[in-house]
Protein backbone atom coordinates (compact mmCIF):
# COMPACT_ATOMS: atom_id res chain seq x y z
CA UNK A 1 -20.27 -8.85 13.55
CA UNK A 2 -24.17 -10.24 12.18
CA UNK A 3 -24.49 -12.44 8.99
CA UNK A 4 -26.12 -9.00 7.64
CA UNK A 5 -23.27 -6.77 8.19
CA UNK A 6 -20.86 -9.16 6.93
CA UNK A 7 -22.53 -9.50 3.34
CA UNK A 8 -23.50 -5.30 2.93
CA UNK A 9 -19.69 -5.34 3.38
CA UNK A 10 -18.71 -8.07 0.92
CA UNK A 11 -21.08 -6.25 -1.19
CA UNK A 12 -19.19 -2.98 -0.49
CA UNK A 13 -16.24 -4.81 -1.29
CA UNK A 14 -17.18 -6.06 -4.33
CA UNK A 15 -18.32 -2.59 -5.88
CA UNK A 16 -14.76 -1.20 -4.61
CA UNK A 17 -13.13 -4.20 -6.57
CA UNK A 18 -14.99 -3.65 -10.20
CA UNK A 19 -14.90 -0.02 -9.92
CA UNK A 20 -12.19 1.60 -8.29
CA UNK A 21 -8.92 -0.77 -9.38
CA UNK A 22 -6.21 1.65 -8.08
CA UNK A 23 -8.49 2.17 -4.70
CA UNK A 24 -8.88 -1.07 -4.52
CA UNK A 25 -5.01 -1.89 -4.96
CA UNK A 26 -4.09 0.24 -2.01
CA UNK A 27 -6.97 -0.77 0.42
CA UNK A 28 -5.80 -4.75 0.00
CA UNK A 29 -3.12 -3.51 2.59
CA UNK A 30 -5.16 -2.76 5.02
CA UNK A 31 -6.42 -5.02 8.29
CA UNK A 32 -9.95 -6.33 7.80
CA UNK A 33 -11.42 -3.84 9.56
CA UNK A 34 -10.15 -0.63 8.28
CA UNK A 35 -10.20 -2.81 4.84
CA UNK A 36 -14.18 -3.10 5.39
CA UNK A 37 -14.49 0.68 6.36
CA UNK A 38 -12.52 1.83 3.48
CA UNK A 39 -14.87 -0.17 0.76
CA UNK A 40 -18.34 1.40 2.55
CA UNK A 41 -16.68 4.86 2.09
CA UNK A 42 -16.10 4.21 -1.60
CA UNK A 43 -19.19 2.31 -2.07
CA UNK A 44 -21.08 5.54 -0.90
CA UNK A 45 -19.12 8.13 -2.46
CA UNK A 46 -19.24 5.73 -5.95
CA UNK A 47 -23.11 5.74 -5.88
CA UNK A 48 -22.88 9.90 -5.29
CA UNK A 49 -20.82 9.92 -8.52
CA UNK A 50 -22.94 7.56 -10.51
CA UNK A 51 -25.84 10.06 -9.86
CA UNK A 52 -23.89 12.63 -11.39
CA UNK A 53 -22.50 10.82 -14.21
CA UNK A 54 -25.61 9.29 -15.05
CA UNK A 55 -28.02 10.28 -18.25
CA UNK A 56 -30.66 11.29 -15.79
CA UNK A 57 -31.82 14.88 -16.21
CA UNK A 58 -30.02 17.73 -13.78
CA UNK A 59 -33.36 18.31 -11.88
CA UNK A 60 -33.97 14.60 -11.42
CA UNK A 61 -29.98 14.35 -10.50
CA UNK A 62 -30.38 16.81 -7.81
CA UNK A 63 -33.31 14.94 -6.39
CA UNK A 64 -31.23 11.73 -6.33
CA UNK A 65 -28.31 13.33 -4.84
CA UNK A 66 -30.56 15.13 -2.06
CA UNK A 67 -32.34 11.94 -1.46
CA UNK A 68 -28.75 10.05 -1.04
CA UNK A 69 -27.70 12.94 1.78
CA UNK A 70 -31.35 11.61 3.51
CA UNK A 71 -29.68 8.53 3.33
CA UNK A 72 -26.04 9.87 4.86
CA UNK A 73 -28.72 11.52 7.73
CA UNK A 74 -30.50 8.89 8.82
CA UNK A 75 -26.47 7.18 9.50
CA UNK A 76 -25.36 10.18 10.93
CA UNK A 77 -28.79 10.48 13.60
CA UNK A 78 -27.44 7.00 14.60
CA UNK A 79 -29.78 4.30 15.14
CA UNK A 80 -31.67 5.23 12.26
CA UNK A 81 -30.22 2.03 10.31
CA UNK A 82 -30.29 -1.11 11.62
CA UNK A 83 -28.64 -4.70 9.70
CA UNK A 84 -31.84 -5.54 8.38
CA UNK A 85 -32.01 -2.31 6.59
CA UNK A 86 -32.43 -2.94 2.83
CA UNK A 87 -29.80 -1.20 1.46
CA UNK A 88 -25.96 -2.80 2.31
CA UNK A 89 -24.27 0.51 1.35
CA UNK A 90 -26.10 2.02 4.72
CA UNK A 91 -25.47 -1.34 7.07
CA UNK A 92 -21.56 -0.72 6.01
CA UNK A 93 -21.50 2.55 6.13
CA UNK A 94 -23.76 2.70 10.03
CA UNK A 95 -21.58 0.37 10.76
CA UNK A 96 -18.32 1.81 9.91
CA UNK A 97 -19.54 5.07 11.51
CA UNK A 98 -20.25 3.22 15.01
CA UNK A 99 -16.48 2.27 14.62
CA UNK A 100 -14.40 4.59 13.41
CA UNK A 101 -14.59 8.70 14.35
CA UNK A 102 -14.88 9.58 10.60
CA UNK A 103 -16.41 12.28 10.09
CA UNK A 104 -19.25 12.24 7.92
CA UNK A 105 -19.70 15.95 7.02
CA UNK A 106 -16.97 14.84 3.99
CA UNK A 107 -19.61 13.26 2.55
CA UNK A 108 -21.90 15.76 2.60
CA UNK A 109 -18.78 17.85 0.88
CA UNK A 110 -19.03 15.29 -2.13
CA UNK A 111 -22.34 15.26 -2.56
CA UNK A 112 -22.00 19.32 -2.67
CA UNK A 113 -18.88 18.91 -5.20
CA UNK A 114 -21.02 16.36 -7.33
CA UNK A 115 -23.87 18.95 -7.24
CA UNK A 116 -21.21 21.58 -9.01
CA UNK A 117 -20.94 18.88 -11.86
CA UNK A 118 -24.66 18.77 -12.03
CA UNK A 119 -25.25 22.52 -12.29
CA UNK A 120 -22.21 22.33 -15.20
CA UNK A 121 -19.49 24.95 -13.11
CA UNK A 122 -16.50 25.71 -14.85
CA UNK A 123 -13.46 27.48 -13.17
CA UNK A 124 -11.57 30.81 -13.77
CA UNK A 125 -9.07 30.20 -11.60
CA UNK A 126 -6.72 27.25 -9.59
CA UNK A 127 -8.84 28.67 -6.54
CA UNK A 128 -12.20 27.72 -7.27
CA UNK A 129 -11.30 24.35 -8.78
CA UNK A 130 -9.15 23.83 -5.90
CA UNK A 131 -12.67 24.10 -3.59
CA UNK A 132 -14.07 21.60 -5.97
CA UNK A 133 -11.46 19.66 -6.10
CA UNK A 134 -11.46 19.80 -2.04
CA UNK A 135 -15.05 18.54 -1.51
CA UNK A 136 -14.61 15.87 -4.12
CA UNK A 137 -11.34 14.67 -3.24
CA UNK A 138 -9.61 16.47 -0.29
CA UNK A 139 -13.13 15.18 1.84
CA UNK A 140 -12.47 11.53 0.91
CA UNK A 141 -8.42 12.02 2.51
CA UNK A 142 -10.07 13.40 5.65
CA UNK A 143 -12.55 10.82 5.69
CA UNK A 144 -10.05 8.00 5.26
CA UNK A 145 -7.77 9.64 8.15
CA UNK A 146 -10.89 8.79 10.81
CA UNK A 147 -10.47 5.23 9.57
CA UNK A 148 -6.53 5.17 9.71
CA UNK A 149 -6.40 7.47 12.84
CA UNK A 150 -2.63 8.65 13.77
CA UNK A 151 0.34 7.14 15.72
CA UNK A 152 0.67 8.43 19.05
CA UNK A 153 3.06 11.28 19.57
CA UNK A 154 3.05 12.84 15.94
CA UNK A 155 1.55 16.02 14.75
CA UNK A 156 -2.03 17.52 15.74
CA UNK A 157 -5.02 15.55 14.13
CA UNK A 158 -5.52 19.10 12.51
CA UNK A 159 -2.36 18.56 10.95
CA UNK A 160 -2.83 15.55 9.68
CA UNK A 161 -6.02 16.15 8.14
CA UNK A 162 -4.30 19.16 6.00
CA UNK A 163 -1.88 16.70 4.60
CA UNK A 164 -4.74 13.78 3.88
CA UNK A 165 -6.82 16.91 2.43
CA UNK A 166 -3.74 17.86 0.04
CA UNK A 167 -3.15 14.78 -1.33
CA UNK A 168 -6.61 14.46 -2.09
CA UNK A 169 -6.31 17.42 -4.12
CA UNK A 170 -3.22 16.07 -5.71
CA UNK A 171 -4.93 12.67 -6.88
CA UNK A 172 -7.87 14.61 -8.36
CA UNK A 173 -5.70 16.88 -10.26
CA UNK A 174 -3.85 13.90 -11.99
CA UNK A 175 -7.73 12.35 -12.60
CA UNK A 176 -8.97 15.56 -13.93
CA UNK A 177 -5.47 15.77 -16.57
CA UNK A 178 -5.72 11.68 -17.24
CA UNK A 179 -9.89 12.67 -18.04
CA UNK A 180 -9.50 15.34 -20.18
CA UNK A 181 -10.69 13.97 -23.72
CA UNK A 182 -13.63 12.07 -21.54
CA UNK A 183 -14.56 15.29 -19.68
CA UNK A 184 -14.64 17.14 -23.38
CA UNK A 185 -16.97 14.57 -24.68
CA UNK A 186 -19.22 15.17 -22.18
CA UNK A 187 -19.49 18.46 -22.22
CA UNK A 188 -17.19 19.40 -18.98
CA UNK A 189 -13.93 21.04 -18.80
CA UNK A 190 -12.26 21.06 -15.42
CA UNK A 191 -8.87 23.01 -15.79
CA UNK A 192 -9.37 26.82 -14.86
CA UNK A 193 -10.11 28.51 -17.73
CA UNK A 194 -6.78 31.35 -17.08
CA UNK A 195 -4.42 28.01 -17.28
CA UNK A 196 -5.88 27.20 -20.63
CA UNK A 197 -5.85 31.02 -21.65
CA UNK A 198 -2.23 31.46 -20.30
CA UNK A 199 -0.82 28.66 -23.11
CA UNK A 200 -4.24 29.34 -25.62
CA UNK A 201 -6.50 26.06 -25.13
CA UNK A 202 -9.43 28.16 -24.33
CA UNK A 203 -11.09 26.70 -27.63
CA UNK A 204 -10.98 23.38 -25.63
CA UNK A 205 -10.28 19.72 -26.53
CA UNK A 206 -12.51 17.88 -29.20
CA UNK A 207 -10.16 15.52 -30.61
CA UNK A 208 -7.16 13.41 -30.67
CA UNK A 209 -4.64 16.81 -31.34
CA UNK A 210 -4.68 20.20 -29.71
CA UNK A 211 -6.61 23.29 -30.40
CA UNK A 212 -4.75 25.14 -33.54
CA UNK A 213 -2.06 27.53 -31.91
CA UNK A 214 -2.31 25.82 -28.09
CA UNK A 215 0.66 24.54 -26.31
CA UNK A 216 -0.88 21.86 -24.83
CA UNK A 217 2.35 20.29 -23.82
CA UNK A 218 3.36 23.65 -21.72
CA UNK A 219 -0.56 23.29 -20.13
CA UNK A 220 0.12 20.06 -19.44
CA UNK A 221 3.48 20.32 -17.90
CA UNK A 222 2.32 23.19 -15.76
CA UNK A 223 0.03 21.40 -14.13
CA UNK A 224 1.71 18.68 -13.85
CA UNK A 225 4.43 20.94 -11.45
CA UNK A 226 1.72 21.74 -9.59
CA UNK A 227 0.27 18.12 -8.51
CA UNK A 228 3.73 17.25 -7.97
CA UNK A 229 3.59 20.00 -5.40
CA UNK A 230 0.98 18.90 -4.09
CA UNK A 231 1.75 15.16 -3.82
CA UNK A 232 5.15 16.93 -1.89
CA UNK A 233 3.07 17.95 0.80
CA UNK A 234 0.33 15.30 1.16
CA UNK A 235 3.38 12.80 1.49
CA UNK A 236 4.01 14.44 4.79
CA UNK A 237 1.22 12.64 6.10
CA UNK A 238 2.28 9.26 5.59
CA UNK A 239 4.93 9.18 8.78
CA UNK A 240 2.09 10.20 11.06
CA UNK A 241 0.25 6.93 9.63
CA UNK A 242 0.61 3.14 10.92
CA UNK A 243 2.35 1.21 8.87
CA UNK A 244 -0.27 -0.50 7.01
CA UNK A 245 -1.92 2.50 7.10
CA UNK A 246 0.92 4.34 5.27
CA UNK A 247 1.52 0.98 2.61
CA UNK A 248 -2.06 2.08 1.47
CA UNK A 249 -1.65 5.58 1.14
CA UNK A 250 1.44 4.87 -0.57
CA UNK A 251 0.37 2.08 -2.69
CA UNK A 252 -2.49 4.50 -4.25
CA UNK A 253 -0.74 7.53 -4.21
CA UNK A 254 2.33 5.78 -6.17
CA UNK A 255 -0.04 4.80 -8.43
CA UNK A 256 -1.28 8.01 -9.31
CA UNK A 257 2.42 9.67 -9.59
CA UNK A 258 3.46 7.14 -12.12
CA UNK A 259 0.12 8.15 -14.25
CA UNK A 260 1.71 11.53 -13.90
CA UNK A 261 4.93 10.13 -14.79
CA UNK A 262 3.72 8.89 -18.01
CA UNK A 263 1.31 12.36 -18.39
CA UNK A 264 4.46 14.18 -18.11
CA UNK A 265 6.15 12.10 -20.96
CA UNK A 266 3.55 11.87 -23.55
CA UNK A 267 1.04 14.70 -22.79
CA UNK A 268 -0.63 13.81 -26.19
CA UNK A 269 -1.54 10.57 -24.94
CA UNK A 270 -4.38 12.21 -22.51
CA UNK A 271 -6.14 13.40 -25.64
CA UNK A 272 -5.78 9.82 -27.57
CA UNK A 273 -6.95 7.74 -25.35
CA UNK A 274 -7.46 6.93 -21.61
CA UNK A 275 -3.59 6.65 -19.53
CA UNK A 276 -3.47 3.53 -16.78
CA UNK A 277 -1.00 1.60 -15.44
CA UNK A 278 -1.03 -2.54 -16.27
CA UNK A 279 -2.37 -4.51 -13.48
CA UNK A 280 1.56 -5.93 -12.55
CA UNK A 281 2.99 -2.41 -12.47
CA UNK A 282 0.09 -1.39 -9.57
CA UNK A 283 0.83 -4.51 -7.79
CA UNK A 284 4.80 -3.41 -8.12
CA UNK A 285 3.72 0.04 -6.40
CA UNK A 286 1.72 -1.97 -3.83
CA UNK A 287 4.39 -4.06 -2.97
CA UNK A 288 6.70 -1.36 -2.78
CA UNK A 289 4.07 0.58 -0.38
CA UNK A 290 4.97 -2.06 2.58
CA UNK A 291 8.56 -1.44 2.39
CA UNK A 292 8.05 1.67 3.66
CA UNK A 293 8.25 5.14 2.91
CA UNK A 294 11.95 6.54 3.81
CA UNK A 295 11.49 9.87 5.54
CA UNK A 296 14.47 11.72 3.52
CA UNK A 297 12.44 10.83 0.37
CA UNK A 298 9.16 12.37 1.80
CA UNK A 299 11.76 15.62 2.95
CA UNK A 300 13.16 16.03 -0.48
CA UNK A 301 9.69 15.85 -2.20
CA UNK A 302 8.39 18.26 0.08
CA UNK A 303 11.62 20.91 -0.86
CA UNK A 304 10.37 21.05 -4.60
CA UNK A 305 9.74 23.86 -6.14
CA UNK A 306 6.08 24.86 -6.02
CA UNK A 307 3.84 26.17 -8.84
């Protein structure tokens, strides 16, 4: 590997580290390869969401983002970036697409999800945030499966890649109830819009207590059921992994259920403040991620009841 592709991935790996904590948690189980790969994914897909997150107007938002898929093209056409290129995100991310069969259409999913933020979509129904949810989310699990790849002798690819794709969706649902007081503030609200009429928060959240006359605890624990159900069935991808390769699923997906744990507990808290887990409680889940994940536990997850 060149001196040049060695530092756009230390530079990869350094946005992964003061950005993404629980990503970066999971990932630091990983050989240095796949370890490399994963922080050029994130690095990409973090400078996607800073465009859409930013203060910049939506007009000059959706030139950014279209200029970023440019970017994603001139990886994709192969060739097109070389080490010396100026930008490290696209020597990582060329690189990482030379080695691994990822497939880079997920990317082109996120910047289409990030483009819904942009244009300010709201959703009526589990349905269409589910398709959000999938291109901003469920595209990162299928794009992490082309750099974990599958053990010999399990279940289709296509199989696989429905599992990564659900757990994506079960991660973003647990960001999107941890978020809700930040989404609020600025001026989003995520959570289909017959959830919040079905236990009356359709006046929305613009403070530390619950709309007058909501049960924001039911809201909450409903949706809480149904990332559970969710996580039940993405976990079924994690014997088709490598073992490394299932620690790090693991490790981040454990993190994420215990911010659901404590969601389900105190659903309050989501309005008072931001909910994370302490830095020695994610290393406890990381740890616990290369013990392995016992297949009866993945089988009596899956049984739950669904939403």
């Amino acid at each position: 590997m060149s001196a040049p592709v060695l530092a756009a991935y230390s530079y990869c790996e350094a946005v992964t580290g003061a950005q993404a904590r629980n990503f970066a948690y999971g990932i630091r189980l990983l050989p240095t390869d796949k370890r490399n790969a994963m922080s050029a994914l994130y690095a990409f897909s973090r400078r996607v969401d800073d465009i859409g997150d930013g203060v910049l107007a939506p007009e000059v938002k959706q030139v950014r983002l279209e200029e970023t898929r440019a970017l994603l093209d001139r990886v994709r056409a192969g060739g097109h970036v070389d080490d010396d290129d100026t930008d490290p995100v696209a020597v990582a991310l060329a690189d990482t697409a030379r080695r691994f069969p990822i497939p880079l259409e997920g990317l082109d999913e996120l910047i289409d999800g990030v483009l819904m933020d942009v244009r300010g979509e709201t959703y009526e129904t589990w349905d269409d945030l589910k398709a959000y949810c999938r291109c901003v989310a469920g595209a990162i699990g299928r794009l992490s499966l082309g750099v974990f790849g599958t053990q010999a002798g399990t279940l289709s690819t296509e199989r696989a890649s429905e599992y990564a794709d659900t757990l994506g969706l079960a991660l973003q649902l647990t960001n999107i109830l941890r978020d809700v007081r930040e989404d609020a503030g600025n001026g989003r609200t995520y959570l289909p819009a017959d959830d919040l009429a079905k236990f009356g928060c359709s006046a929305g959240f613009h403070g530390a207590t619950p709309p007058d006359g909501s049960d924001f605890t039911g809201l909450v624990h409903y949706e809480v059921r149904r990332a559970r159900a969710l996580f039940a069935e993405g976990y079924r991808l994690l014997p088709l992994l490598d073992r490394r390769s299932g620690a790090c699923v693991a490790a981040m997906a454990g993190i994420y259920r215990r911010l659901l744990d404590r969601i389900e507990r105190d659903p309050g808290a989501v309005l008072r403040g931001r909910v994370s887990l302490p830095g020695h409680e994610k290393a406890y889940v990381a740890v616990r991620g290369l013990s392995g994940f016992d297949a009866r536990t993945v089988s009596r997850l899956h049984t739950r009841r669904r939403v």
